[in-house]
N, C-alpha and C. Protein backbone atom coordinates (compact mmCIF):
# COMPACT_ATOMS: atom_id res chain seq x y z
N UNK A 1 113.10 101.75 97.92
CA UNK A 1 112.22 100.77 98.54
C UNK A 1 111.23 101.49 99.45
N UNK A 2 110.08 101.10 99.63
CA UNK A 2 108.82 101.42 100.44
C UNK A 2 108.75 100.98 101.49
N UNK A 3 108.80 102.29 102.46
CA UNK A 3 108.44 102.07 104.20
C UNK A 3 107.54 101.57 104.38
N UNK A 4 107.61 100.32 105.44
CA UNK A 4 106.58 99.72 106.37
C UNK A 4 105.24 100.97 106.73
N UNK A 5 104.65 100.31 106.00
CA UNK A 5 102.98 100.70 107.11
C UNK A 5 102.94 100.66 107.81
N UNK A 6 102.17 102.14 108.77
CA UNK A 6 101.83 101.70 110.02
C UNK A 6 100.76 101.22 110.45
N UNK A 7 100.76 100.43 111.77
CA UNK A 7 99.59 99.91 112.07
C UNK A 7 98.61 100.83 113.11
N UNK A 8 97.44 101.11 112.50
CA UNK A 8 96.76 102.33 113.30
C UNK A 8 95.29 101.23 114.06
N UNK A 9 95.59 101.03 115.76
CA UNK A 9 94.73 100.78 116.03
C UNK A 9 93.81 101.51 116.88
N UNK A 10 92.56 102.40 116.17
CA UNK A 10 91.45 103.08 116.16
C UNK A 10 92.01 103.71 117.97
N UNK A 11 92.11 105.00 118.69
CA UNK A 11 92.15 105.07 120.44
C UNK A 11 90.74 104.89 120.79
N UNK A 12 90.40 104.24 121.75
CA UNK A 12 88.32 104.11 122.04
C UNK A 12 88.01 103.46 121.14
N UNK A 13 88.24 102.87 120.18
CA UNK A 13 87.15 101.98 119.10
C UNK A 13 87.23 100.59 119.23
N UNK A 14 88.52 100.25 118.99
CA UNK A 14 88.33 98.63 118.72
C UNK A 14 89.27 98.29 120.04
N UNK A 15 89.46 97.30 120.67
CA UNK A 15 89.71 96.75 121.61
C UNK A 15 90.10 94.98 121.38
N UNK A 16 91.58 94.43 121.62
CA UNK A 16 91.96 93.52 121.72
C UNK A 16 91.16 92.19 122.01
N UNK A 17 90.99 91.27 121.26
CA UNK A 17 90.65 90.26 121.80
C UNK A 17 90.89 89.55 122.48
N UNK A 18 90.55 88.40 123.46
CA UNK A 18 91.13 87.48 124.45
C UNK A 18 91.71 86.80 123.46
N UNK A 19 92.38 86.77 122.43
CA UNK A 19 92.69 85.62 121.52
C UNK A 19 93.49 84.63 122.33
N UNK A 20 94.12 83.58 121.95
CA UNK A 20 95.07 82.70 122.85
C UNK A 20 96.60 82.75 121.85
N UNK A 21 97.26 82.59 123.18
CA UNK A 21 99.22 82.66 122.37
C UNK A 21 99.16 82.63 121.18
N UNK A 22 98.91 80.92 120.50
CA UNK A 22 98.66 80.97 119.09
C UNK A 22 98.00 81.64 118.08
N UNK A 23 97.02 82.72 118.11
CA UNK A 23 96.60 83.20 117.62
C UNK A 23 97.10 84.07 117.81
N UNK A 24 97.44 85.00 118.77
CA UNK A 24 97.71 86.19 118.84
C UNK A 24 99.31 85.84 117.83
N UNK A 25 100.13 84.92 117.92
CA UNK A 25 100.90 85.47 117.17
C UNK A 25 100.72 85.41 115.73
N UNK A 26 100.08 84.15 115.16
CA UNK A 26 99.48 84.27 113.75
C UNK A 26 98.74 85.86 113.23
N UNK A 27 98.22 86.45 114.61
CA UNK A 27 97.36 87.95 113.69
C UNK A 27 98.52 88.56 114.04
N UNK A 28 99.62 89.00 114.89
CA UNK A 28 100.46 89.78 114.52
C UNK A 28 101.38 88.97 113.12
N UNK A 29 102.05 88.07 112.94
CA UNK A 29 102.31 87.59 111.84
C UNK A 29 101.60 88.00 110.62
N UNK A 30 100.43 88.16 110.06
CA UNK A 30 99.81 88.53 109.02
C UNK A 30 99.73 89.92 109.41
N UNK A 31 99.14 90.80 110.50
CA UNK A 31 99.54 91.98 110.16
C UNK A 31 100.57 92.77 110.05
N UNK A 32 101.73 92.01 110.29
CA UNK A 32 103.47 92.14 109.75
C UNK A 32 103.32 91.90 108.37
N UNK A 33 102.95 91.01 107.89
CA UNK A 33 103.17 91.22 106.39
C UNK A 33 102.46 92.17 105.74
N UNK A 34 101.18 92.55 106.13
CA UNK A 34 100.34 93.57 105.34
C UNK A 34 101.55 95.08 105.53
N UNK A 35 101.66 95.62 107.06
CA UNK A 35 102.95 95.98 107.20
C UNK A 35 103.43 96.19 106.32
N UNK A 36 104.68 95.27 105.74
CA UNK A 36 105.58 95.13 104.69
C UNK A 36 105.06 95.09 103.48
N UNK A 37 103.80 95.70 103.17
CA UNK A 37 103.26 95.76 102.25
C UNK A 37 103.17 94.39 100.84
N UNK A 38 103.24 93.11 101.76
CA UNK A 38 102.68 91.87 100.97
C UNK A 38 101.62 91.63 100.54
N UNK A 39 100.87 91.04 99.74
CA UNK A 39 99.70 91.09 99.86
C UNK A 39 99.09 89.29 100.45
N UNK A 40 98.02 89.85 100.97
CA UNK A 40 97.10 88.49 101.28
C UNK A 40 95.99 88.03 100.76
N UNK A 41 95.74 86.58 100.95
CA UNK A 41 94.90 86.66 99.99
C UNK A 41 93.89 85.23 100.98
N UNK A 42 92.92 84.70 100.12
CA UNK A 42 92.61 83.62 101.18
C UNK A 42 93.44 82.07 101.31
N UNK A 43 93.58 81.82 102.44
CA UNK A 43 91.93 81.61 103.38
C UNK A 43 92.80 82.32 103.94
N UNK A 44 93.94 83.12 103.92
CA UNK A 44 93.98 84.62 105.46
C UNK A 44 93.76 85.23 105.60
N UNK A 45 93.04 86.43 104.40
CA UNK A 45 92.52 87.41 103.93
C UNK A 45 91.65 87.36 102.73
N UNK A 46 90.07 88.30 102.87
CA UNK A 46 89.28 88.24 101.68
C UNK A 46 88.65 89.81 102.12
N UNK A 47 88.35 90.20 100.54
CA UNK A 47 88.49 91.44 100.56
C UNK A 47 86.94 91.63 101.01
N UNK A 48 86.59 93.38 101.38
CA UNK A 48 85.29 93.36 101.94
C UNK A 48 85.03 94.77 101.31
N UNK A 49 84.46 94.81 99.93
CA UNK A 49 84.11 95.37 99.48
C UNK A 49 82.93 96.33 100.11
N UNK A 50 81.82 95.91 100.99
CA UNK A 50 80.61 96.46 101.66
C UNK A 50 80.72 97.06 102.22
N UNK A 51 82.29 97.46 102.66
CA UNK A 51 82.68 98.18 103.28
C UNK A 51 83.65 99.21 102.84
N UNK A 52 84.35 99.42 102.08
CA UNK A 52 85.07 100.39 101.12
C UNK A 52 85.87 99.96 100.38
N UNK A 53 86.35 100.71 99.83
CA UNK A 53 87.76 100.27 99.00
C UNK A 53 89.42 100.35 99.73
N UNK A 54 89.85 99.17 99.67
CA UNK A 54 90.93 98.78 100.27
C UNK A 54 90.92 98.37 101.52
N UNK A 55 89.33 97.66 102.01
CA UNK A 55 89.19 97.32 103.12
C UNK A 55 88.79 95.52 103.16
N UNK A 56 89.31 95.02 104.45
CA UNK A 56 89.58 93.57 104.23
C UNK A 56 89.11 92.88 105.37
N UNK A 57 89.39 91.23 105.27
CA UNK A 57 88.82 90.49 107.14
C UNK A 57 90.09 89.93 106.61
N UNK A 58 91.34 89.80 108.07
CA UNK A 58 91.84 88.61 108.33
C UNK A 58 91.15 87.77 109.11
N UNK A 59 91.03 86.16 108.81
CA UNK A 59 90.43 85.07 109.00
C UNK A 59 91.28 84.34 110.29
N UNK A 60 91.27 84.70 111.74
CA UNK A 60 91.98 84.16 112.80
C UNK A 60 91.03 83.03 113.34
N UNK A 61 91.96 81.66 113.39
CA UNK A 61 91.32 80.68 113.97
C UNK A 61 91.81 80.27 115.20
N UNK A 62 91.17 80.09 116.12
CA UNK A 62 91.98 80.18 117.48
C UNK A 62 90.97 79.00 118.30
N UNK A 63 91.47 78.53 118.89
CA UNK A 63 90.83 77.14 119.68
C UNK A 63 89.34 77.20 120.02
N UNK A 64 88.64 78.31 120.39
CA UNK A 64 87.37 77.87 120.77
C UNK A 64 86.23 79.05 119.86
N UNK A 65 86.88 79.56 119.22
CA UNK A 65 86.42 80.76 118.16
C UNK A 65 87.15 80.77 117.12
N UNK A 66 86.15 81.35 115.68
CA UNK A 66 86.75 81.76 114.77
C UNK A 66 86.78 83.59 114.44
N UNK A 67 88.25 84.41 114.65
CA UNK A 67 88.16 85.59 114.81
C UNK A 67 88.11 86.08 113.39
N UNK A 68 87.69 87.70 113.34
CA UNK A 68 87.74 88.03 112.06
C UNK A 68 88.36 89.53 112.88
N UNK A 69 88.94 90.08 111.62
CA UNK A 69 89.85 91.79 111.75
C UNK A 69 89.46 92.74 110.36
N UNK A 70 88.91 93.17 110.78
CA UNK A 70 88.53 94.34 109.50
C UNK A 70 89.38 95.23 109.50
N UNK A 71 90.00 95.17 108.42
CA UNK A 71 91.13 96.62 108.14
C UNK A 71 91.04 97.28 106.76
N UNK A 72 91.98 97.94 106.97
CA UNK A 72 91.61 99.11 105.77
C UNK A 72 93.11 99.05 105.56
N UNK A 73 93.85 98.93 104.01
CA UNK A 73 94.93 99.73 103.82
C UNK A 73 94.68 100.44 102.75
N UNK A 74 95.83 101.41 103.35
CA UNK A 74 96.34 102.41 101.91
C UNK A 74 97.41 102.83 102.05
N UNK A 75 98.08 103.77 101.53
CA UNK A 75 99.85 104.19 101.19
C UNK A 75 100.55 104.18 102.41
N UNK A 76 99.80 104.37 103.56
CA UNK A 76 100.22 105.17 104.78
C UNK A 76 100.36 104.03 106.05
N UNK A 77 99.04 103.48 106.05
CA UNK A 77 98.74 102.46 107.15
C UNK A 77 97.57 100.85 107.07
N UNK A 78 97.83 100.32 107.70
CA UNK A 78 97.02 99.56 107.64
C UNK A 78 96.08 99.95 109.33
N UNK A 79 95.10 99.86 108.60
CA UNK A 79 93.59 100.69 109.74
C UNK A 79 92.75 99.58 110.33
N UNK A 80 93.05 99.17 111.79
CA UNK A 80 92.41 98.11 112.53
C UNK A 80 90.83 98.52 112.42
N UNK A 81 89.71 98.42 112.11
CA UNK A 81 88.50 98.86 111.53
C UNK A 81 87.39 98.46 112.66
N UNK A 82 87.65 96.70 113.05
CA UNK A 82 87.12 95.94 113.86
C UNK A 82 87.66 94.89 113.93
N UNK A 83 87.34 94.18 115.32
CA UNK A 83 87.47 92.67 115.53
C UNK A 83 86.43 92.17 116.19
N UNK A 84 86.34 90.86 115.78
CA UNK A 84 85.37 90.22 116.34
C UNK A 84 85.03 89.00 115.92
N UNK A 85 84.43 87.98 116.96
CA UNK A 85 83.84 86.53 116.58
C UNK A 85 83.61 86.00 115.38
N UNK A 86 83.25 85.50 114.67
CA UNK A 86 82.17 85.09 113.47
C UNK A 86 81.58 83.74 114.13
N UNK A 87 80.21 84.06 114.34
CA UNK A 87 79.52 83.17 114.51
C UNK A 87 78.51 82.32 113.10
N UNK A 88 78.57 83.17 112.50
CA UNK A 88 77.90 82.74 110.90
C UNK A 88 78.35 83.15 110.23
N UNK A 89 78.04 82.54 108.80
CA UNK A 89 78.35 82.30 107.63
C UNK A 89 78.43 84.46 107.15
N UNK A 90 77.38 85.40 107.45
CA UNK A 90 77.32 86.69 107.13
C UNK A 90 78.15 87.66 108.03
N UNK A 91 78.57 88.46 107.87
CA UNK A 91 79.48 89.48 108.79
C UNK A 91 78.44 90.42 109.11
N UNK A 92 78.00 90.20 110.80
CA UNK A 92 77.13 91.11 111.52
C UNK A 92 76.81 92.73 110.12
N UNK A 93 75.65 93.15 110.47
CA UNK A 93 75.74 94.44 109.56
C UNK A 93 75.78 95.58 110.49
N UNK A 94 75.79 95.11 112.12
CA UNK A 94 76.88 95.86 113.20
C UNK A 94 78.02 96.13 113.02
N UNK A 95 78.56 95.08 112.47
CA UNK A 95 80.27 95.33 112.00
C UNK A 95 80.64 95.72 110.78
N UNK A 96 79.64 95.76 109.88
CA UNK A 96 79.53 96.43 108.68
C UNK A 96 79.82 98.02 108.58
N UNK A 97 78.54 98.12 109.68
CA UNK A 97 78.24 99.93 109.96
C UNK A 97 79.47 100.32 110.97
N UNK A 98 79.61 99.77 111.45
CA UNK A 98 80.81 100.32 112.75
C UNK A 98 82.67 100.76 111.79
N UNK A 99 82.34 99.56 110.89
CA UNK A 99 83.89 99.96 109.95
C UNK A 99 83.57 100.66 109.22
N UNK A 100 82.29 100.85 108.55
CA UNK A 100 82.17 102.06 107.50
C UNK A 100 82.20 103.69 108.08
N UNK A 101 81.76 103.60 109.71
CA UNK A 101 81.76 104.60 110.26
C UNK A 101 83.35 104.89 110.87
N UNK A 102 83.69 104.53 111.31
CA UNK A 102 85.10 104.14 111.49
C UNK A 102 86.56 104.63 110.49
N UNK A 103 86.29 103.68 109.49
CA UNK A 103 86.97 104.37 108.01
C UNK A 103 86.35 105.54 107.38
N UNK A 104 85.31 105.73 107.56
CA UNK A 104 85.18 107.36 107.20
C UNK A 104 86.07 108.40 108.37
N UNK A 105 86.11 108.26 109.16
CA UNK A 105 86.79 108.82 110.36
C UNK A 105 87.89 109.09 110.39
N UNK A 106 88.68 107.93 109.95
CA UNK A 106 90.04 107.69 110.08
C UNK A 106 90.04 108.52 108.39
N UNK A 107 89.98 108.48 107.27
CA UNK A 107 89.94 109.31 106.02
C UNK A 107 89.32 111.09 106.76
N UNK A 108 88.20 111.47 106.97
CA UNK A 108 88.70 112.66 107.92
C UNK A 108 89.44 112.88 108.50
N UNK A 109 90.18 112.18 109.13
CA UNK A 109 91.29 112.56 109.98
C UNK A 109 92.71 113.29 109.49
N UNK A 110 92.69 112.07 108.31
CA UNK A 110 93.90 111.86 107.59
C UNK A 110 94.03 113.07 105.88
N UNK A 111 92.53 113.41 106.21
CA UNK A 111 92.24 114.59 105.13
C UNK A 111 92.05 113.90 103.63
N UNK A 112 91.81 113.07 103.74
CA UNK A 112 91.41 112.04 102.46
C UNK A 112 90.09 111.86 102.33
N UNK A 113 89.08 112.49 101.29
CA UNK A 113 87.94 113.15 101.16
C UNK A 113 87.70 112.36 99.91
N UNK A 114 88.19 111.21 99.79
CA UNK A 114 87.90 110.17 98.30
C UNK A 114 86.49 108.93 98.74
């Protein structure tokens, strides 16, 4: 059987949201299952191709915002990428560039040159 993923959140990059109780435990809840290597799909997760391969938004709804989490998995970990608001219908192309820069980083790091 296959070890739990770890959860790698970026040191200096991404930073916790004010989420509220309920939310915060729904995004640890879904990122426990990614974890356990389940898969997700929508409305909790949709994949984000514009940004690499094996990279995703969980969809957190929380009382006065709707949050989004950009991650990345692969064999090893699931990769906190970004978080942040969604105020519209498009995903900032701030948060586009910040996870593409980001997941290239974390793949340097990790010596994964794919």
């Amino acid at each position: 059987m296959d070890s739990d993923r770890a959860l790698v959140w970026l040191p200096g990059e991404v930073k916790t949201p004010p989420f509220s109780d309920e939310a915060r435990r729904e995004a640890g809840y879904l990122l426990r299952l990614l974890q356990r290597r389940d898969s997700l799909g929508l409305p909790h997760s949709r994949p984000m191709p514009s940004i690499g391969r094996g990279c995703h938004e969980l969809r957190i709804r929380d009382r006065d915002a709707t949050w989004r989490i950009v991650y990345h998995v692969d064999g090893l970990a699931v990769v906190i990428l970004e978080v942040f608001s969604k105020k519209t219908r498009t995903t900032p192309q701030r948060v586009i560039d910040a996870s593409k820069r980001r997941l290239s980083g974390y793949k340097n790091a990790i010596g994964d040159h794919s």
